[in-house]
C-alpha atoms as a PDB file:
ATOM      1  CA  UNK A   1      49.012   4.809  -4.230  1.00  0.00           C
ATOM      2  CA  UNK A   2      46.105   2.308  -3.621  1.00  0.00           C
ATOM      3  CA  UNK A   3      46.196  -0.947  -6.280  1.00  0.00           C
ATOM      4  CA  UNK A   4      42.330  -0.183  -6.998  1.00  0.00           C
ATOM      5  CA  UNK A   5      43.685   3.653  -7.859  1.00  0.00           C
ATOM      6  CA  UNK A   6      46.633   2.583  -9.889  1.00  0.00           C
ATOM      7  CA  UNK A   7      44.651  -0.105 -12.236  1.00  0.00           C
ATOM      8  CA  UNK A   8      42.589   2.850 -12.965  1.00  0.00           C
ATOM      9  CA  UNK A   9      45.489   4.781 -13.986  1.00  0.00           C
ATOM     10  CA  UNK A  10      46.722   2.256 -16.226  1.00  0.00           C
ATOM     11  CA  UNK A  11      43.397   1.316 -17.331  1.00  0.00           C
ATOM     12  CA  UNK A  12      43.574   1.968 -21.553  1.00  0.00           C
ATOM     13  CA  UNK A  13      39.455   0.996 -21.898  1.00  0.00           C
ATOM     14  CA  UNK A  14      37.312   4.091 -22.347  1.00  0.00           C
ATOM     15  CA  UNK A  15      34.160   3.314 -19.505  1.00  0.00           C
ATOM     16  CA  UNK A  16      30.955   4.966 -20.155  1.00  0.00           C
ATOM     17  CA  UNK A  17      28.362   4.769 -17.869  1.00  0.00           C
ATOM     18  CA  UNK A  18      25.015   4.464 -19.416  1.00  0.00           C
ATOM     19  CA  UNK A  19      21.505   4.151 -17.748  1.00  0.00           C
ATOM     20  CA  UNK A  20      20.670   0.580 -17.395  1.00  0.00           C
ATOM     21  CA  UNK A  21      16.633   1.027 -17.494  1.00  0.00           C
ATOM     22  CA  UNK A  22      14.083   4.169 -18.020  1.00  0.00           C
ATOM     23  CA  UNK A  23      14.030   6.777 -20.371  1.00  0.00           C
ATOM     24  CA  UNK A  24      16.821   7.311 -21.724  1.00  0.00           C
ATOM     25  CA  UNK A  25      18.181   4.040 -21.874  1.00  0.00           C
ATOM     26  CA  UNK A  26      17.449   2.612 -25.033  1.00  0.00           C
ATOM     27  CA  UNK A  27      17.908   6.030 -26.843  1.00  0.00           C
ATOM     28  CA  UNK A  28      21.628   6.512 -24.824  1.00  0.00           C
ATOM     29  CA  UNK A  29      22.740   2.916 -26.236  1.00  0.00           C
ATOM     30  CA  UNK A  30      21.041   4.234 -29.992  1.00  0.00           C
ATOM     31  CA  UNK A  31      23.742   7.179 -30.041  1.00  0.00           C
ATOM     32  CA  UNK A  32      26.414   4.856 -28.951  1.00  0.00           C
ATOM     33  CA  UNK A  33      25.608   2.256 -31.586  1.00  0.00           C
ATOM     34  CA  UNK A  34      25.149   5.232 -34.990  1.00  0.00           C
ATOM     35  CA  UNK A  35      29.026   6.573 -33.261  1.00  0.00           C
ATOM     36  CA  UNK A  36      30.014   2.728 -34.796  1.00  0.00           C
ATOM     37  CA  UNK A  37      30.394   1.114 -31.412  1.00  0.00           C
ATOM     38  CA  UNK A  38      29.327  -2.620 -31.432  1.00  0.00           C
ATOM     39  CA  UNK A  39      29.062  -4.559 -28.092  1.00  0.00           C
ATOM     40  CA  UNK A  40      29.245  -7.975 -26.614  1.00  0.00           C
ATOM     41  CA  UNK A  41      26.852  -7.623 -23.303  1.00  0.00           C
ATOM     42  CA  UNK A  42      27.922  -9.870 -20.250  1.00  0.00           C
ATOM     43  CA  UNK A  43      26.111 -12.695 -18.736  1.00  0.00           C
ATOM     44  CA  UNK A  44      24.655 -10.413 -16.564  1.00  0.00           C
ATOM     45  CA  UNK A  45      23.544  -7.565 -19.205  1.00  0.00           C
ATOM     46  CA  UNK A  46      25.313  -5.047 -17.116  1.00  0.00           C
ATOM     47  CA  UNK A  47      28.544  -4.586 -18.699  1.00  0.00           C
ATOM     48  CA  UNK A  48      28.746  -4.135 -22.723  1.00  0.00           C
ATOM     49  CA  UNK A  49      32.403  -5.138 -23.907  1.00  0.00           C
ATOM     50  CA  UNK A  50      33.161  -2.804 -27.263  1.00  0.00           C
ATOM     51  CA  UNK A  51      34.410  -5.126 -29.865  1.00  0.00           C
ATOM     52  CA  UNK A  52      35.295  -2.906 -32.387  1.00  0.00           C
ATOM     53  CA  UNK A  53      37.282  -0.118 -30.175  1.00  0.00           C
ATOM     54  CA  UNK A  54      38.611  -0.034 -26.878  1.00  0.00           C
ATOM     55  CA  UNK A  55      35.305   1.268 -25.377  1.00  0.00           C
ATOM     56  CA  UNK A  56      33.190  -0.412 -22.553  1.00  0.00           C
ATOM     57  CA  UNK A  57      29.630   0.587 -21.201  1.00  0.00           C
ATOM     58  CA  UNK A  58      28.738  -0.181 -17.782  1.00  0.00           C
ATOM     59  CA  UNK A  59      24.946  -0.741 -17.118  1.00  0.00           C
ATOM     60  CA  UNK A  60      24.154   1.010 -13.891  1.00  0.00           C
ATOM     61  CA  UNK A  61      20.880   3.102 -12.327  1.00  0.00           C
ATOM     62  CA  UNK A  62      21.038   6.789 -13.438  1.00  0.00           C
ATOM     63  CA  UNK A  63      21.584   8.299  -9.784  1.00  0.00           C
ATOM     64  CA  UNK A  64      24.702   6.429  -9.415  1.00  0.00           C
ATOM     65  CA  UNK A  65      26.546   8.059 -12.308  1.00  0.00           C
ATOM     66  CA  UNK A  66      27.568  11.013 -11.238  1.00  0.00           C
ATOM     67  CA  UNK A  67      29.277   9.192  -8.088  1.00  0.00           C
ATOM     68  CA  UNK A  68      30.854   6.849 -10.281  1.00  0.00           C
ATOM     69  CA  UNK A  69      32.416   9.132 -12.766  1.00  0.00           C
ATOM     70  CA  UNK A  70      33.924  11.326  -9.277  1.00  0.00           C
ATOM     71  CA  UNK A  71      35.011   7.834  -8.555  1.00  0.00           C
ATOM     72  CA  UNK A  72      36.799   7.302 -11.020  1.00  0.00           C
ATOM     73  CA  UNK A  73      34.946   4.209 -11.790  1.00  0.00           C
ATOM     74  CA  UNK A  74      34.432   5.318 -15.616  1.00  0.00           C
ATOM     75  CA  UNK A  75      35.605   8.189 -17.384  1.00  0.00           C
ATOM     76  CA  UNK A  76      32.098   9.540 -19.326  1.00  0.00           C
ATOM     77  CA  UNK A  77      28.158   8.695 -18.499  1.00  0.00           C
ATOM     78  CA  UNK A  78      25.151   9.864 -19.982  1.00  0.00           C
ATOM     79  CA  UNK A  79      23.273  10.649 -17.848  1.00  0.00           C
ATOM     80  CA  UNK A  80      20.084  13.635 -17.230  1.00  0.00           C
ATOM     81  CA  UNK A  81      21.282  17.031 -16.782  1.00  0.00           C
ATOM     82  CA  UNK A  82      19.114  17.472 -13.548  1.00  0.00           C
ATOM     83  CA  UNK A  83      21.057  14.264 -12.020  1.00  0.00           C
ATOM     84  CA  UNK A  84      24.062  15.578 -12.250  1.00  0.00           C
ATOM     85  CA  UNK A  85      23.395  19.158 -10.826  1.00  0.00           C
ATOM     86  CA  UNK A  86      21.807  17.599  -8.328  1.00  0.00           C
ATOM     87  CA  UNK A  87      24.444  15.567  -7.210  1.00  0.00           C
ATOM     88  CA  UNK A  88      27.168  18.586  -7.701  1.00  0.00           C
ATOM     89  CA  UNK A  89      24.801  20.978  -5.301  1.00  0.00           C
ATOM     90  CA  UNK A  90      24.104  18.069  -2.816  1.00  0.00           C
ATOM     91  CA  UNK A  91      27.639  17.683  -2.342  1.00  0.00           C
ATOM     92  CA  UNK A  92      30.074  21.281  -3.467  1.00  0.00           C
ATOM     93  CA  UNK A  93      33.092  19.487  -1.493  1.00  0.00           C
ATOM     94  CA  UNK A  94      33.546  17.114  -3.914  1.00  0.00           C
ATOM     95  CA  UNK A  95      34.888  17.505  -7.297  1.00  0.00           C
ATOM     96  CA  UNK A  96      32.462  17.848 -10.061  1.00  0.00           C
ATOM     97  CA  UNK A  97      32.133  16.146 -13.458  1.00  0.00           C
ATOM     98  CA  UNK A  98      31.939  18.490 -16.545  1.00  0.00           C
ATOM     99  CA  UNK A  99      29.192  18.537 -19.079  1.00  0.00           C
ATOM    100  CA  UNK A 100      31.103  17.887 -21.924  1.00  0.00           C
ATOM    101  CA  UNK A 101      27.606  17.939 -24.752  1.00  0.00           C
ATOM    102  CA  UNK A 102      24.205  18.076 -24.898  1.00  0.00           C
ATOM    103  CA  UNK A 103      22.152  14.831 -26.499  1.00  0.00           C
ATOM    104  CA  UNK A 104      18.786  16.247 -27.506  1.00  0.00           C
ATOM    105  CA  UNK A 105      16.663  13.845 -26.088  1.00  0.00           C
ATOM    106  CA  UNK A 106      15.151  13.050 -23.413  1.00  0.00           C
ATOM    107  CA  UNK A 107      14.272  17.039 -22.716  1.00  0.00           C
ATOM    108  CA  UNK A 108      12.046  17.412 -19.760  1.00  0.00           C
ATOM    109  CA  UNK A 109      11.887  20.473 -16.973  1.00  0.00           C
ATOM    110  CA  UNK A 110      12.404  20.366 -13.266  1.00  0.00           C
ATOM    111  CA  UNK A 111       9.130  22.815 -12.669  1.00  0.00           C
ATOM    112  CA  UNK A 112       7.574  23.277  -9.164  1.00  0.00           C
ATOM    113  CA  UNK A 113       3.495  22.679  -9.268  1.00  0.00           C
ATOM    114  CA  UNK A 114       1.159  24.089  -7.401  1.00  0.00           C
ATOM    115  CA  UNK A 115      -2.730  22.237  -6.629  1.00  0.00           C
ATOM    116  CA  UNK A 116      -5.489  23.763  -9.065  1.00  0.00           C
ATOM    117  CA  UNK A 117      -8.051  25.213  -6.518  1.00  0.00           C
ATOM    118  CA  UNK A 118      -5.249  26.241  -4.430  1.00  0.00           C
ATOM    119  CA  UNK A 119      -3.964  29.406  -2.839  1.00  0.00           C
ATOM    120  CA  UNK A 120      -0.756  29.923  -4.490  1.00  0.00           C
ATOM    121  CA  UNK A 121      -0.567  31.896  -7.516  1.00  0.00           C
ATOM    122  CA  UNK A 122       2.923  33.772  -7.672  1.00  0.00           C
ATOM    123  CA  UNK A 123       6.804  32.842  -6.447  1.00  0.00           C
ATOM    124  CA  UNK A 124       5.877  35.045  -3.606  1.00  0.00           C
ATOM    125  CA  UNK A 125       3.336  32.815  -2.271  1.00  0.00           C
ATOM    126  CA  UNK A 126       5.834  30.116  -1.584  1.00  0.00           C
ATOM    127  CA  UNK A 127       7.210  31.605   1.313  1.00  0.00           C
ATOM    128  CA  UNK A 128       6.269  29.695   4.321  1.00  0.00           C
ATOM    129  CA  UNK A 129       5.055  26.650   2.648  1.00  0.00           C
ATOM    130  CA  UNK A 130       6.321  22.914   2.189  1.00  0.00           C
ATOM    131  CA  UNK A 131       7.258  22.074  -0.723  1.00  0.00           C
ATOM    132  CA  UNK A 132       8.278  18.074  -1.742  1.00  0.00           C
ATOM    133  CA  UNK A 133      10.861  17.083  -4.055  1.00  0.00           C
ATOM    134  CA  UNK A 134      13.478  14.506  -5.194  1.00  0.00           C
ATOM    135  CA  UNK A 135      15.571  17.108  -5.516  1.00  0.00           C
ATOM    136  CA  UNK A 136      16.481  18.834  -2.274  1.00  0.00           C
ATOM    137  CA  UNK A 137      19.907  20.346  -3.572  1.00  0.00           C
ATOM    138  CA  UNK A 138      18.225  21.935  -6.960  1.00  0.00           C
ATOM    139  CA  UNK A 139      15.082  23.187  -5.234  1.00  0.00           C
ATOM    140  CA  UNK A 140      16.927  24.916  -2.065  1.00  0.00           C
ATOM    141  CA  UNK A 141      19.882  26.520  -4.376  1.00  0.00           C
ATOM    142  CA  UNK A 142      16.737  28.126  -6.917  1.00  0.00           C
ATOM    143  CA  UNK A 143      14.861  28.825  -3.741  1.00  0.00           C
ATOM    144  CA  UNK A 144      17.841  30.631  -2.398  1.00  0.00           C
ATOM    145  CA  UNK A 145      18.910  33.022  -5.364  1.00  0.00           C
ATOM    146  CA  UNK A 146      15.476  34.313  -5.167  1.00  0.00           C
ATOM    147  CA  UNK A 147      15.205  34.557  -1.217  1.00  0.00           C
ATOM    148  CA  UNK A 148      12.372  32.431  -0.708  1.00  0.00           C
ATOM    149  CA  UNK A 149      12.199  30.804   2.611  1.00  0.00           C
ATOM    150  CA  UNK A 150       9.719  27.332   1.795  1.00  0.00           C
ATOM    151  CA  UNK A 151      10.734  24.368   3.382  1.00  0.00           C
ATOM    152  CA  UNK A 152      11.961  21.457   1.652  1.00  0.00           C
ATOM    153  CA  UNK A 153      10.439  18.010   1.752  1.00  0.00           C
ATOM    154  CA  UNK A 154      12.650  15.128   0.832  1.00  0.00           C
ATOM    155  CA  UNK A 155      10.454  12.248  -0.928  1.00  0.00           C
ATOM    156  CA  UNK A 156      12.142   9.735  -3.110  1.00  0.00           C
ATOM    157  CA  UNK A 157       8.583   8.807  -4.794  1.00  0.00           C
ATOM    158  CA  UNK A 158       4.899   9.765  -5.736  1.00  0.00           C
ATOM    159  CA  UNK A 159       5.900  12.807  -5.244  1.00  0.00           C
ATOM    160  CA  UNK A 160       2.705  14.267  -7.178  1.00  0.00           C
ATOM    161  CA  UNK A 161       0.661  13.048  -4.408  1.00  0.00           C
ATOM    162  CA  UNK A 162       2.215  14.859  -1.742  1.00  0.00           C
ATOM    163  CA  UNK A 163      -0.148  17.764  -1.357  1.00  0.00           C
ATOM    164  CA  UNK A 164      -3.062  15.405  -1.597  1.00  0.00           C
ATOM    165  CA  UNK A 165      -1.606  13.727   1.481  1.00  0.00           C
ATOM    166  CA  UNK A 166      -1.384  17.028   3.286  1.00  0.00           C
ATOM    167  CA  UNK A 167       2.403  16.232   2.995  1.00  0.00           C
ATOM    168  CA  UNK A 168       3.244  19.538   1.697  1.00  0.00           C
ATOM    169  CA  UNK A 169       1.696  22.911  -0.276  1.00  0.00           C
ATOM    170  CA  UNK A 170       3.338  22.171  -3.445  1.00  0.00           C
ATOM    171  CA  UNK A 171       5.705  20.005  -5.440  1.00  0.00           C
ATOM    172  CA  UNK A 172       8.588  20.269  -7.466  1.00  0.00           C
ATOM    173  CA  UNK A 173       9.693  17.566 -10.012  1.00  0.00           C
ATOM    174  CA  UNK A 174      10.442  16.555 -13.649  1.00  0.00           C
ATOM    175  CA  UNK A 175       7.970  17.336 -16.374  1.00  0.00           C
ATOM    176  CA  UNK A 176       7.537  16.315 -19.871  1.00  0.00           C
ATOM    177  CA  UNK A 177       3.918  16.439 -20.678  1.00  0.00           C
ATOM    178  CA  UNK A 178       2.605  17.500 -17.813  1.00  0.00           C
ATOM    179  CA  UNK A 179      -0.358  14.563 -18.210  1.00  0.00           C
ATOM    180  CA  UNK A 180       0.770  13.877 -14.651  1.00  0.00           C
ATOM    181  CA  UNK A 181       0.382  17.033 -13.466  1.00  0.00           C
ATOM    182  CA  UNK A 182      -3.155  17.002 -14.600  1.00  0.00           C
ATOM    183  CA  UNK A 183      -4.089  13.704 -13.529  1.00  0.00           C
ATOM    184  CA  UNK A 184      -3.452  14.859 -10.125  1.00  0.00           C
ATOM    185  CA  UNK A 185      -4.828  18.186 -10.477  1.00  0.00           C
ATOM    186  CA  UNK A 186      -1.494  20.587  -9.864  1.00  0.00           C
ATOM    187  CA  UNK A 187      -0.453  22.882 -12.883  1.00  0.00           C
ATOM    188  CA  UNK A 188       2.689  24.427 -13.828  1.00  0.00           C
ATOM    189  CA  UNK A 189       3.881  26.922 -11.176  1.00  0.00           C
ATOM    190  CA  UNK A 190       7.629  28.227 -12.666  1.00  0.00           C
ATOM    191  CA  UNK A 191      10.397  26.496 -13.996  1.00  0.00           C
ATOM    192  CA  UNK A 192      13.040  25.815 -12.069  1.00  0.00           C
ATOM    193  CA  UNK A 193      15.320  24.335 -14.664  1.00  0.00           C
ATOM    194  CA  UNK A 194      15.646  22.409 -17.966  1.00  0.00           C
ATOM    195  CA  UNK A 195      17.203  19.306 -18.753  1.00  0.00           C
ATOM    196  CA  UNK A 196      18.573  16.727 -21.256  1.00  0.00           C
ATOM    197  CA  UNK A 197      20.597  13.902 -21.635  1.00  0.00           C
ATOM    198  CA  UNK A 198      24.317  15.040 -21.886  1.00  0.00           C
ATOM    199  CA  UNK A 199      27.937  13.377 -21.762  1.00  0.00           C
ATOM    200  CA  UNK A 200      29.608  13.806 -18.810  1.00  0.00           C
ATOM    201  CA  UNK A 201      33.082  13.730 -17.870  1.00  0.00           C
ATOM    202  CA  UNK A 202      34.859  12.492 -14.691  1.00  0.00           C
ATOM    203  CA  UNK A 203      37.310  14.908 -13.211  1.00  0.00           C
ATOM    204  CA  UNK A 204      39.845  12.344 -13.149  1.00  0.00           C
ATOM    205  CA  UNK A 205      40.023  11.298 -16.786  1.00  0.00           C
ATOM    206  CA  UNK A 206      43.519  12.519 -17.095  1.00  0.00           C
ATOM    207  CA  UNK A 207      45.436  10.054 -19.135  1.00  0.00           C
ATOM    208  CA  UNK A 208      46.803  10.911 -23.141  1.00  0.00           C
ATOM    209  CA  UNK A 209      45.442   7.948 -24.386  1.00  0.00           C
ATOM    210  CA  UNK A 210      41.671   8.140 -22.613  1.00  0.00           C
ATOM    211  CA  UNK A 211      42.048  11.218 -23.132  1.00  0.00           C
ATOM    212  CA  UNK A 212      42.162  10.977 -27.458  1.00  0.00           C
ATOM    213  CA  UNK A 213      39.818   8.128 -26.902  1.00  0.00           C
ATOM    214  CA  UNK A 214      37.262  10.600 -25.032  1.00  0.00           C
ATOM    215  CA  UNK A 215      37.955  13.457 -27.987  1.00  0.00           C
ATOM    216  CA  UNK A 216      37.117  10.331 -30.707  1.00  0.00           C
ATOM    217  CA  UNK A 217      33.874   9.069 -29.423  1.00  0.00           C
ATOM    218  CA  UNK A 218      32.822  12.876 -28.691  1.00  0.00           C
ATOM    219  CA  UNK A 219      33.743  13.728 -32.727  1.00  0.00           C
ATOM    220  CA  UNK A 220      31.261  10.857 -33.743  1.00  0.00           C
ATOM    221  CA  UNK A 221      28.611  11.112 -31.542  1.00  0.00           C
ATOM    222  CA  UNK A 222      28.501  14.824 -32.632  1.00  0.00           C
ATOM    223  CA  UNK A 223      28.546  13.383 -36.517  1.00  0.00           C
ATOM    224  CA  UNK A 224      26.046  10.889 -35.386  1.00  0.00           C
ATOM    225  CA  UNK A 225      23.489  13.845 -34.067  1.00  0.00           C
ATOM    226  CA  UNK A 226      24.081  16.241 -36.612  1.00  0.00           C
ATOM    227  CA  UNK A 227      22.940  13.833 -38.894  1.00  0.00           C
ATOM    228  CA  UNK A 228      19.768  13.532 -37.682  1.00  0.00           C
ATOM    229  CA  UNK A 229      16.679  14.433 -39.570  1.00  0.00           C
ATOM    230  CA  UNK A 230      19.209  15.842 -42.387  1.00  0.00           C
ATOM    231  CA  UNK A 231      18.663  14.684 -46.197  1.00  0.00           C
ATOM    232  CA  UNK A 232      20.961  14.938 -48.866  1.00  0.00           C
ATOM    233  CA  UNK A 233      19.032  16.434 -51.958  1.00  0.00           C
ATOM    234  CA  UNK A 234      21.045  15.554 -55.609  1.00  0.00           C
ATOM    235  CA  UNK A 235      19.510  16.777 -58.475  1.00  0.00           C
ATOM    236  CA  UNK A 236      20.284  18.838 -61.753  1.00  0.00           C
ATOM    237  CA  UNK A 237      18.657  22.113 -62.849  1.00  0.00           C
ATOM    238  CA  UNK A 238      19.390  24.989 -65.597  1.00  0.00           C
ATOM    239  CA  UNK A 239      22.056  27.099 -64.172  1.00  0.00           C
ATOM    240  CA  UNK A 240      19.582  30.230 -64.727  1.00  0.00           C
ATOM    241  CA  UNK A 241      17.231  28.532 -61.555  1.00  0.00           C
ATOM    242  CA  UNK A 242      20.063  28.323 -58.515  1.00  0.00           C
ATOM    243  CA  UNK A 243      18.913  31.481 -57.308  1.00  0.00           C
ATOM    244  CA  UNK A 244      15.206  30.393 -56.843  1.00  0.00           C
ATOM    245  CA  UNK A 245      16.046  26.824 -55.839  1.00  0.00           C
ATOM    246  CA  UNK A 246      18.582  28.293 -53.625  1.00  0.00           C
ATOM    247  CA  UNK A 247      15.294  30.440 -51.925  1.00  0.00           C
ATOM    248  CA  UNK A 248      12.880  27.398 -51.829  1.00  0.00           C
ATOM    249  CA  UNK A 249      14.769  24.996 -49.755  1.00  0.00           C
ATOM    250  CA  UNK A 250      14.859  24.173 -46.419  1.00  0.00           C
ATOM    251  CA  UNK A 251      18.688  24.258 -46.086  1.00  0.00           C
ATOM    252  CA  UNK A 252      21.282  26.453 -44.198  1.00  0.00           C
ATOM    253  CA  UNK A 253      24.131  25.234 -46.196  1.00  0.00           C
ATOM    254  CA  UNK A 254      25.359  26.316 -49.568  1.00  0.00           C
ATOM    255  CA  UNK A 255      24.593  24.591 -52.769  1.00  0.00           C
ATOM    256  CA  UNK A 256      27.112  22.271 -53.814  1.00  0.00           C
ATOM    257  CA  UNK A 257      27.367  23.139 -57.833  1.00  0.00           C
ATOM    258  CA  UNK A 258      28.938  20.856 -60.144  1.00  0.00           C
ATOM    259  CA  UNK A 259      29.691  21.915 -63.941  1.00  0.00           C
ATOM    260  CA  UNK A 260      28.475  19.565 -66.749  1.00  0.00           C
ATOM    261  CA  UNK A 261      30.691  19.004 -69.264  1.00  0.00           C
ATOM    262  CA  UNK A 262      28.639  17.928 -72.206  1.00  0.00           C
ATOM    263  CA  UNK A 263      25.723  20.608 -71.307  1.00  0.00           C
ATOM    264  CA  UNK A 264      26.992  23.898 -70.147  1.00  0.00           C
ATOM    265  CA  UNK A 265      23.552  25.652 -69.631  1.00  0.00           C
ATOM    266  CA  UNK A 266      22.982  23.006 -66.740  1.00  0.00           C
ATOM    267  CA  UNK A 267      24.471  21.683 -63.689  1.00  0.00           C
ATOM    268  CA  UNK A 268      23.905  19.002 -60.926  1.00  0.00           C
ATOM    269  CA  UNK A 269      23.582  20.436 -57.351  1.00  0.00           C
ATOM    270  CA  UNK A 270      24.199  18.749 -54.011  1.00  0.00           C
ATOM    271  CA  UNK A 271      22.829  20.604 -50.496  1.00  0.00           C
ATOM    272  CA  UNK A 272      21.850  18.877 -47.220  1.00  0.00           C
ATOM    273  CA  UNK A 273      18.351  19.706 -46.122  1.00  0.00           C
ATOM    274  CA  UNK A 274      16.195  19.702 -43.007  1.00  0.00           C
ATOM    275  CA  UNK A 275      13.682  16.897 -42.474  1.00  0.00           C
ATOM    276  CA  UNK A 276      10.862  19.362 -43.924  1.00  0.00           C
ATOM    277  CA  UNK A 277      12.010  18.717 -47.307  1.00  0.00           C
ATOM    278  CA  UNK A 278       9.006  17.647 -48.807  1.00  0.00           C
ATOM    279  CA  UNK A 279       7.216  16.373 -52.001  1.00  0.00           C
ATOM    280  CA  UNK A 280       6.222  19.922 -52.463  1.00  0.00           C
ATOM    281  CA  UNK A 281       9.449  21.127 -52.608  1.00  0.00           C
ATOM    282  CA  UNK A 282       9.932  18.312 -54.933  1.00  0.00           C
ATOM    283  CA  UNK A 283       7.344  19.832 -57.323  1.00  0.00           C
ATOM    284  CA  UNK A 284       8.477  23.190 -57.212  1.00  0.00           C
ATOM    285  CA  UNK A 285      11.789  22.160 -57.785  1.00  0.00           C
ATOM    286  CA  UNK A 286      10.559  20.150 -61.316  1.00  0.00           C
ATOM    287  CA  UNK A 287       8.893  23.139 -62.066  1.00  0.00           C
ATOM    288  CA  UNK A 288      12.184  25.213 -61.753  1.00  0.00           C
ATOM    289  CA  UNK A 289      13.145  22.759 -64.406  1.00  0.00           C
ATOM    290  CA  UNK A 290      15.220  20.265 -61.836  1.00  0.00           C
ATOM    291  CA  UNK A 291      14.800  16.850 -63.127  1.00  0.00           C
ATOM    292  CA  UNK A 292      16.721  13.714 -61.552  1.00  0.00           C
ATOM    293  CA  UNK A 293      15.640  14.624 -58.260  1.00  0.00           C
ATOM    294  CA  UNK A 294      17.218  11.761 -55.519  1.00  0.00           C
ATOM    295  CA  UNK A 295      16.544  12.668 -51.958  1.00  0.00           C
ATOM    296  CA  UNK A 296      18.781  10.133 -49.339  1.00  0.00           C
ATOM    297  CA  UNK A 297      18.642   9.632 -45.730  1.00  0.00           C
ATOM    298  CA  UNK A 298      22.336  10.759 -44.332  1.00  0.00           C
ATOM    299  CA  UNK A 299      23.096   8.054 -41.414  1.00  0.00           C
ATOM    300  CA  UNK A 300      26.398  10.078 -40.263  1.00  0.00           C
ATOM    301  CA  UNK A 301      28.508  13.065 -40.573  1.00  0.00           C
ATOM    302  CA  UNK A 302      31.950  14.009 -39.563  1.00  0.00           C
ATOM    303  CA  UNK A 303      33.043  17.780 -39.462  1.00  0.00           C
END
């Protein structure tokens, strides 16, 4: 055994690779920071020492996650769905990391484009065409389950411009808008897949104790996004009006119903709400005969 591959063995830090700049960055080290983490960065901003559990965060570019989590390097990374089924088609010798969750943010759609006053209108019309992407791996497996023969065309940037060029027919790369799209005249073709930020795991996270540190972290950072846009609504009604306040709000949970003790005609409820909770369901509710209305922002949740 190798000294580099035994240190990692007895290594009893949690590493979590985390996009260093771009868009999902800031909102990656957010999630971290509502699970309760709280750093210390380095001298060099790369390297974020958790001070309140045994948890580090190393700063790196978002294509190199992947490698370093089947590296060993770090057990988890957040990284873009798309990056790391690129990286698992580009190279099917290798072993894989898992998806362990989804983040809900930063959503976009790996979508081939095709120019505006162009020629191609269906799937079909791919066939015998050039078509430039940053993702070779993605683009040739879709291409393949569908048994269209396009060639590929590797460019690592501007890719939108590549038909203008007379690089290639069409393109296929990330959209969110699709502002660049237009600004270059190409439009929406088919989607070739979805994406979002997710947790990933390294295949060789194998120890106990990264092991319950990995199922901790997970728990909160599922608290901390379950939490999100969720309101606590605490308020007390006649007993008689739980069946129409129950039908007016904007809440999948039961009512939590408390009995009064000094007024047993009324009682004081307590339900978690969507964000549309509003101030006319505030209203309504006052004129169901509600009255103490308190509606609080919940920060985090644990199952």
């Amino acid at each position: 055994m190798s000294e580099d591959r035994e240190n990692r063995e007895n290594r009893d830090r949690l590493r979590i690779a985390v996009q260093k700049s771009g868009r999902l960055s800031e909102r990656s080290l957010d999630l971290l920071r509502r699970a309760g983490l709280a750093f210390r960065s380095s001298g060099d901003r790369l390297f974020l020492h958790g001070e309140n559990m045994p948890v580090d965060v190393l700063l790196v570019r978002d294509d190199d996650i992947p490698g370093l989590l089947v590296e060993d390097n770090c057990e988890l990374g957040i990284v873009g769905r798309n990056v790391l089924d690129e990286q698992r088609l580009a190279a099917p010798e290798r072993p894989a990391p898992k998806e362990l969750q989804a983040l809900g943010f930063g959503g976009c759609r790996l979508a081939i484009a095709v120019p505006d006053n162009g020629t191609i209108a269906s799937i079909d019309d791919l066939s015998g065409k050039r078509i430039a992407t940053s993702y070779p791996a993605l683009l040739g497996d879709w291409l393949r389950t569908r048994n269209v023969e396009a060639e590929v065309v590797l460019l690592n940037g501007s890719v939108e411009i590549a038909p203008r060029l007379g690089k290639a027919h069409a393109i296929c790369d990330l959209v969110s808008s699709g502002a660049t799209l237009a600004a270059n005249q190409l439009h929406e073709l088919v989607t070739v897949m979805k994406s979002e930020a997710v947790v990933a795991l390294s295949p060789h996270a194998q120890s106990a104790a990264i092991a319950a540190q990995i199922d901790r972290l997970c728990g909160r950072i599922a608290g901390a996004q379950s939490s999100d846009g969720v309101r606590l609504l605490m308020l007390q009604a006649p007993r008689s009006a739980l069946p129409a306040i129950t039908r007016l709000l904007p809440s999948r949970n039961p009512l939590s119903v408390l009995s009064l003790d000094d007024r047993p005609d009324d009682v004081a409820v307590q339900v978690l709400c969507s964000d549309a909770l509003n101030w006319q369901h505030l209203e309504e509710l006052k004129r169901l005969g509600a009255h103490g209305l308190m509606v609080l922002n919940v920060e985090r949740m644990l199952a």
